[in-house]
PDB file of N, CA and C in Angstrom:
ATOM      1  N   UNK A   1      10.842 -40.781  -5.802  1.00  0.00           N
ATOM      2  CA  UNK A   1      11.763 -39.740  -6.183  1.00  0.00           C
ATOM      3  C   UNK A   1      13.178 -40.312  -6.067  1.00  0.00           C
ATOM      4  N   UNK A   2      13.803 -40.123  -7.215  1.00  0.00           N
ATOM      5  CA  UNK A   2      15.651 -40.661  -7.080  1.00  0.00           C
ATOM      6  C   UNK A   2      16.325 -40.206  -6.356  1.00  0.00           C
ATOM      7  N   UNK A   3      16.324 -38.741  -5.614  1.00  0.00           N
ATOM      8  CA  UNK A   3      17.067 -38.060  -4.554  1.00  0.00           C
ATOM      9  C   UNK A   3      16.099 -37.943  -3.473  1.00  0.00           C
ATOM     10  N   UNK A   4      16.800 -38.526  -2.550  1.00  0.00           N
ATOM     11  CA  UNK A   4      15.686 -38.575  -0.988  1.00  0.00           C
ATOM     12  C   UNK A   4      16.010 -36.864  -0.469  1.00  0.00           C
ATOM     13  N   UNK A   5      14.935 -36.052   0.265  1.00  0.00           N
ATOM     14  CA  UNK A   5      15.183 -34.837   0.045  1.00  0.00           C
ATOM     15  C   UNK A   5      13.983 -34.288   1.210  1.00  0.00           C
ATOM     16  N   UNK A   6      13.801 -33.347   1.783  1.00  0.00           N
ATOM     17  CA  UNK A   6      12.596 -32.886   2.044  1.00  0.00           C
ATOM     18  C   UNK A   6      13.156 -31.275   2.141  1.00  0.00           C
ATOM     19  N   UNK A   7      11.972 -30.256   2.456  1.00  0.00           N
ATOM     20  CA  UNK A   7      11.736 -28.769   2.476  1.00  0.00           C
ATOM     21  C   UNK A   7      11.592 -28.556   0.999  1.00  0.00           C
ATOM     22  N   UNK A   8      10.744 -29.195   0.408  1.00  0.00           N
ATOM     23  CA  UNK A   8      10.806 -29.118  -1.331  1.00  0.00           C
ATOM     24  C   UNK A   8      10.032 -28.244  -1.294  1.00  0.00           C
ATOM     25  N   UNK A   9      10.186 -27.349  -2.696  1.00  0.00           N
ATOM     26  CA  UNK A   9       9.126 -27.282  -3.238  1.00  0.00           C
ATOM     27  C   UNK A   9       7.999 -27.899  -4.586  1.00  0.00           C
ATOM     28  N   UNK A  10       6.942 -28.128  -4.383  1.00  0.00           N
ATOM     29  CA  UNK A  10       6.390 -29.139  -5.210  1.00  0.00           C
ATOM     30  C   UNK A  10       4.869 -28.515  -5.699  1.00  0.00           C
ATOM     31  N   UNK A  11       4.927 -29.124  -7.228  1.00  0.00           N
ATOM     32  CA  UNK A  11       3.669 -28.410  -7.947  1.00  0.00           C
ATOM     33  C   UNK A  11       3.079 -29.815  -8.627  1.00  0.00           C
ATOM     34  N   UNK A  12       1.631 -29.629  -8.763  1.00  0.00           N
ATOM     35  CA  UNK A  12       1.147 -30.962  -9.333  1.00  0.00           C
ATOM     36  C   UNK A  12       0.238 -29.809 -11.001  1.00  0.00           C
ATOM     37  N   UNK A  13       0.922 -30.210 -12.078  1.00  0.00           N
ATOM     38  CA  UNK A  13       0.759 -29.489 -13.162  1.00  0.00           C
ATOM     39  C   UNK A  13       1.086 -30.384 -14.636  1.00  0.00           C
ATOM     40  N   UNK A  14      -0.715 -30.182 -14.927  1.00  0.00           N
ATOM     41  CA  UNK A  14      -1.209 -31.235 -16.050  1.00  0.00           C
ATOM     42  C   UNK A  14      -0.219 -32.999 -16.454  1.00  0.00           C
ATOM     43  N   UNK A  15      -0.681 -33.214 -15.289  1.00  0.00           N
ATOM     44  CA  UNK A  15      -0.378 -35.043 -14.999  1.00  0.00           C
ATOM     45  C   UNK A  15       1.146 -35.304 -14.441  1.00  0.00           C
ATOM     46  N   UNK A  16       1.843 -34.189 -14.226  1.00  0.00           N
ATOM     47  CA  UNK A  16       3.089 -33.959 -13.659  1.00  0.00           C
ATOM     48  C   UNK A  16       2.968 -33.618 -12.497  1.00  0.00           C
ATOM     49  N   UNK A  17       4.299 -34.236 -11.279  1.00  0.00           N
ATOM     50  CA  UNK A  17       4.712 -33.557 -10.414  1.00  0.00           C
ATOM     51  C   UNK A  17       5.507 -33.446 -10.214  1.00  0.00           C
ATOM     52  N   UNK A  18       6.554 -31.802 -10.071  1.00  0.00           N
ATOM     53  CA  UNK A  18       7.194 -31.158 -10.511  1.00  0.00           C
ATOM     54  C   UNK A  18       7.796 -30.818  -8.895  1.00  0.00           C
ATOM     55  N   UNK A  19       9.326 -31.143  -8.506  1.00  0.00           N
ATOM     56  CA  UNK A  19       9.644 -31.436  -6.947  1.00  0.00           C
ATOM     57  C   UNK A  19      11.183 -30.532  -7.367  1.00  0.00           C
ATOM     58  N   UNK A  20      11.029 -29.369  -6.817  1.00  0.00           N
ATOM     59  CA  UNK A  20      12.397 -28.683  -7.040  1.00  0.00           C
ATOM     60  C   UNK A  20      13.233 -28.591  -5.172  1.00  0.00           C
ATOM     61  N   UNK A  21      14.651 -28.398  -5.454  1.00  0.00           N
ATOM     62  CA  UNK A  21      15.569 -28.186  -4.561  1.00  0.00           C
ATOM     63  C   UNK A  21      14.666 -28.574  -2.827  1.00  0.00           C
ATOM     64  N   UNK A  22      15.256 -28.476  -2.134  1.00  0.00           N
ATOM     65  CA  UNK A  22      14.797 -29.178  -0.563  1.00  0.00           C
ATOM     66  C   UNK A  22      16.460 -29.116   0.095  1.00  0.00           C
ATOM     67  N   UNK A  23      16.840 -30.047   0.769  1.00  0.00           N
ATOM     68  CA  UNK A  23      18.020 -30.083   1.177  1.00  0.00           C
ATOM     69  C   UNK A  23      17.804 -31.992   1.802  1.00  0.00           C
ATOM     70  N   UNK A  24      18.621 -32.331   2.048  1.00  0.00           N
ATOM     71  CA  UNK A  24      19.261 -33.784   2.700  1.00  0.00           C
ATOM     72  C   UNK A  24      20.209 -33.269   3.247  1.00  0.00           C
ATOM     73  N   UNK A  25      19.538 -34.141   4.816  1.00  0.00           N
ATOM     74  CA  UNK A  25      20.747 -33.315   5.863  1.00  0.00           C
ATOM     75  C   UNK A  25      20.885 -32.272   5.965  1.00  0.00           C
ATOM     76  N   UNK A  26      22.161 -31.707   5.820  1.00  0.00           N
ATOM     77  CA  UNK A  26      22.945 -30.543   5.831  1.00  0.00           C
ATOM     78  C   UNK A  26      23.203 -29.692   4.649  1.00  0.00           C
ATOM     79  N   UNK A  27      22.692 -30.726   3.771  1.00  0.00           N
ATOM     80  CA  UNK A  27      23.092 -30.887   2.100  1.00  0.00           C
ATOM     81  C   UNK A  27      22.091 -30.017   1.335  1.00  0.00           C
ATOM     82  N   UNK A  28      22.176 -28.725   0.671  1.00  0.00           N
ATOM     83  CA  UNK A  28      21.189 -28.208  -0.149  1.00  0.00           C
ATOM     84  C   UNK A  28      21.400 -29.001  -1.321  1.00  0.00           C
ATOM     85  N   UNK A  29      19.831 -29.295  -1.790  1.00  0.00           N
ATOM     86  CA  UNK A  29      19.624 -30.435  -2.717  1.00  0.00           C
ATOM     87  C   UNK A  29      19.163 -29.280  -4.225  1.00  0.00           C
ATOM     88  N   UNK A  30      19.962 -29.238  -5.104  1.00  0.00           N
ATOM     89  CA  UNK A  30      19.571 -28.448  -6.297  1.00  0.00           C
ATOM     90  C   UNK A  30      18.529 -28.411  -7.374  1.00  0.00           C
ATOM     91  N   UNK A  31      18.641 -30.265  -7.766  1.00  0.00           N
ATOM     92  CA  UNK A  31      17.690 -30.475  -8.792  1.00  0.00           C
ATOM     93  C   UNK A  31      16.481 -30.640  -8.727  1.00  0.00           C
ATOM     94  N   UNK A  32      15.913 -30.563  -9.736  1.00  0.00           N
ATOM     95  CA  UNK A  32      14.413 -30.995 -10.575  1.00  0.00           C
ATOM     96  C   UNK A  32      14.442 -31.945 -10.819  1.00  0.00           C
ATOM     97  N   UNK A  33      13.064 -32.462 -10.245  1.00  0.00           N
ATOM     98  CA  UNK A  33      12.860 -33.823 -10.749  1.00  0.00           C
ATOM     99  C   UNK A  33      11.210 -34.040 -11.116  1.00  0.00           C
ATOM    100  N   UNK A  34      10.861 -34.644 -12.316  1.00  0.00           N
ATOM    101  CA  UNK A  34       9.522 -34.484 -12.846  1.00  0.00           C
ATOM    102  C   UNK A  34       8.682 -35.564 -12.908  1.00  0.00           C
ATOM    103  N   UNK A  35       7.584 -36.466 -12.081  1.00  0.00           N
ATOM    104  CA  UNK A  35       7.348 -37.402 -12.259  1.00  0.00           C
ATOM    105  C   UNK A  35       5.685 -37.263 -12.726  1.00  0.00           C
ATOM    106  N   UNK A  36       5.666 -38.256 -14.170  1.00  0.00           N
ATOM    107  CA  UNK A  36       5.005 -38.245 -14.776  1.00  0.00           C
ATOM    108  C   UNK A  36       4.204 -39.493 -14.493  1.00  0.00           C
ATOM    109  N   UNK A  37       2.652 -39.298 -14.295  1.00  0.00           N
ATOM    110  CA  UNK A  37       1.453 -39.895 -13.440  1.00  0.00           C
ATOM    111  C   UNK A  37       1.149 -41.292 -14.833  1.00  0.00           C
ATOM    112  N   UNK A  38       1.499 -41.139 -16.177  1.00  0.00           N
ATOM    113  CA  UNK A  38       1.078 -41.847 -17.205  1.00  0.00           C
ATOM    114  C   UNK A  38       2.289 -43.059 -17.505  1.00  0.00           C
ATOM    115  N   UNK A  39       3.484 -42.370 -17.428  1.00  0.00           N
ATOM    116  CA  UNK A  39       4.511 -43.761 -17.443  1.00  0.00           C
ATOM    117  C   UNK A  39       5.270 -43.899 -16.198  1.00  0.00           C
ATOM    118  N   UNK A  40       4.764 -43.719 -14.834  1.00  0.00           N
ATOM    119  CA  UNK A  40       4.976 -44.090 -14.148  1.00  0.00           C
ATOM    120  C   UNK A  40       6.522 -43.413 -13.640  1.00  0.00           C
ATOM    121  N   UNK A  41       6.856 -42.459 -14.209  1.00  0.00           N
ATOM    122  CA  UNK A  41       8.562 -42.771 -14.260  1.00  0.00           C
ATOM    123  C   UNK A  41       9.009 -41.440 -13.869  1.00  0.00           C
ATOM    124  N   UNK A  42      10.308 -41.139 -13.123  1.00  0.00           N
ATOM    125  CA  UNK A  42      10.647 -39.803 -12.742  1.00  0.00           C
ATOM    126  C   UNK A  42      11.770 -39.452 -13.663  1.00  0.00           C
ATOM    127  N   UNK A  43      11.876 -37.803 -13.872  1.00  0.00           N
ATOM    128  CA  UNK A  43      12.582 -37.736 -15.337  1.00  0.00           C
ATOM    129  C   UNK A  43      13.623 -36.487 -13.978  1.00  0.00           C
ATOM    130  N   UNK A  44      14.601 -36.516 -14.600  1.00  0.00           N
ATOM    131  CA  UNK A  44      15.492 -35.245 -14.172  1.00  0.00           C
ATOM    132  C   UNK A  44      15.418 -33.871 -15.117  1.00  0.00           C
ATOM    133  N   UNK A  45      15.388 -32.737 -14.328  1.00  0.00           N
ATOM    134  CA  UNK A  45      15.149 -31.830 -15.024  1.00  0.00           C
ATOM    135  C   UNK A  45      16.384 -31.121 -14.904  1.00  0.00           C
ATOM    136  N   UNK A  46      16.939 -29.977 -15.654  1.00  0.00           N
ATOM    137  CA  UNK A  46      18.361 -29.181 -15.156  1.00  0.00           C
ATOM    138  C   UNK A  46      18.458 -28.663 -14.210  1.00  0.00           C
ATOM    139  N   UNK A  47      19.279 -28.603 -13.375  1.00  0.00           N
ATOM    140  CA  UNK A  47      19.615 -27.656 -12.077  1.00  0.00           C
ATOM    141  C   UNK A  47      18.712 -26.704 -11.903  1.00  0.00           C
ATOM    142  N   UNK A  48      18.113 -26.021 -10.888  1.00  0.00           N
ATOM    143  CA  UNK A  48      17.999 -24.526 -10.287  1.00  0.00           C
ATOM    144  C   UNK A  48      18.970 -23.940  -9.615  1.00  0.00           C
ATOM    145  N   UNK A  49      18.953 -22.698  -9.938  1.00  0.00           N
ATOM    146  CA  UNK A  49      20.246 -21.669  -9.676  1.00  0.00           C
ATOM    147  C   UNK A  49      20.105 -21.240  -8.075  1.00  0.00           C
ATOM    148  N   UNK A  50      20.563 -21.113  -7.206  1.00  0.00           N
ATOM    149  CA  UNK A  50      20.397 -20.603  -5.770  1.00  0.00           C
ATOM    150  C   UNK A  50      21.808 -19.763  -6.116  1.00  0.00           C
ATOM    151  N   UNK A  51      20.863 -18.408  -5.129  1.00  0.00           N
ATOM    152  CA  UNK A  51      21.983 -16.978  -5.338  1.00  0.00           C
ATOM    153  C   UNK A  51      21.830 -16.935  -3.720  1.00  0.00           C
TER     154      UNK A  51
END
């Protein structure tokens, strides 16, 4: 994963795994990030909104 992060939440959905917001540190961590099991590779997804 490109952003080191934990308290994620994470879904494993048709050959994807799908790792939203967590925090680093102190730091609430916002993005999506999508890593795909076939090219090996993690993709960024757009922000999630926190209200």
């Amino acid at each position: 994963m490109p952003q080191r992060r934990h308290g994620v939440a994470a879904a494993a959905l048709e050959g994807q795994l799908w790792v939203c917001g967590g925090s680093y540190g102190r730091q609430d961590v916002r993005t999506v990030e999508v890593y795909d099991v076939d090219t090996f590779a993690w993709v960024q997804m757009p922000c999630c909104n926190l209200h």
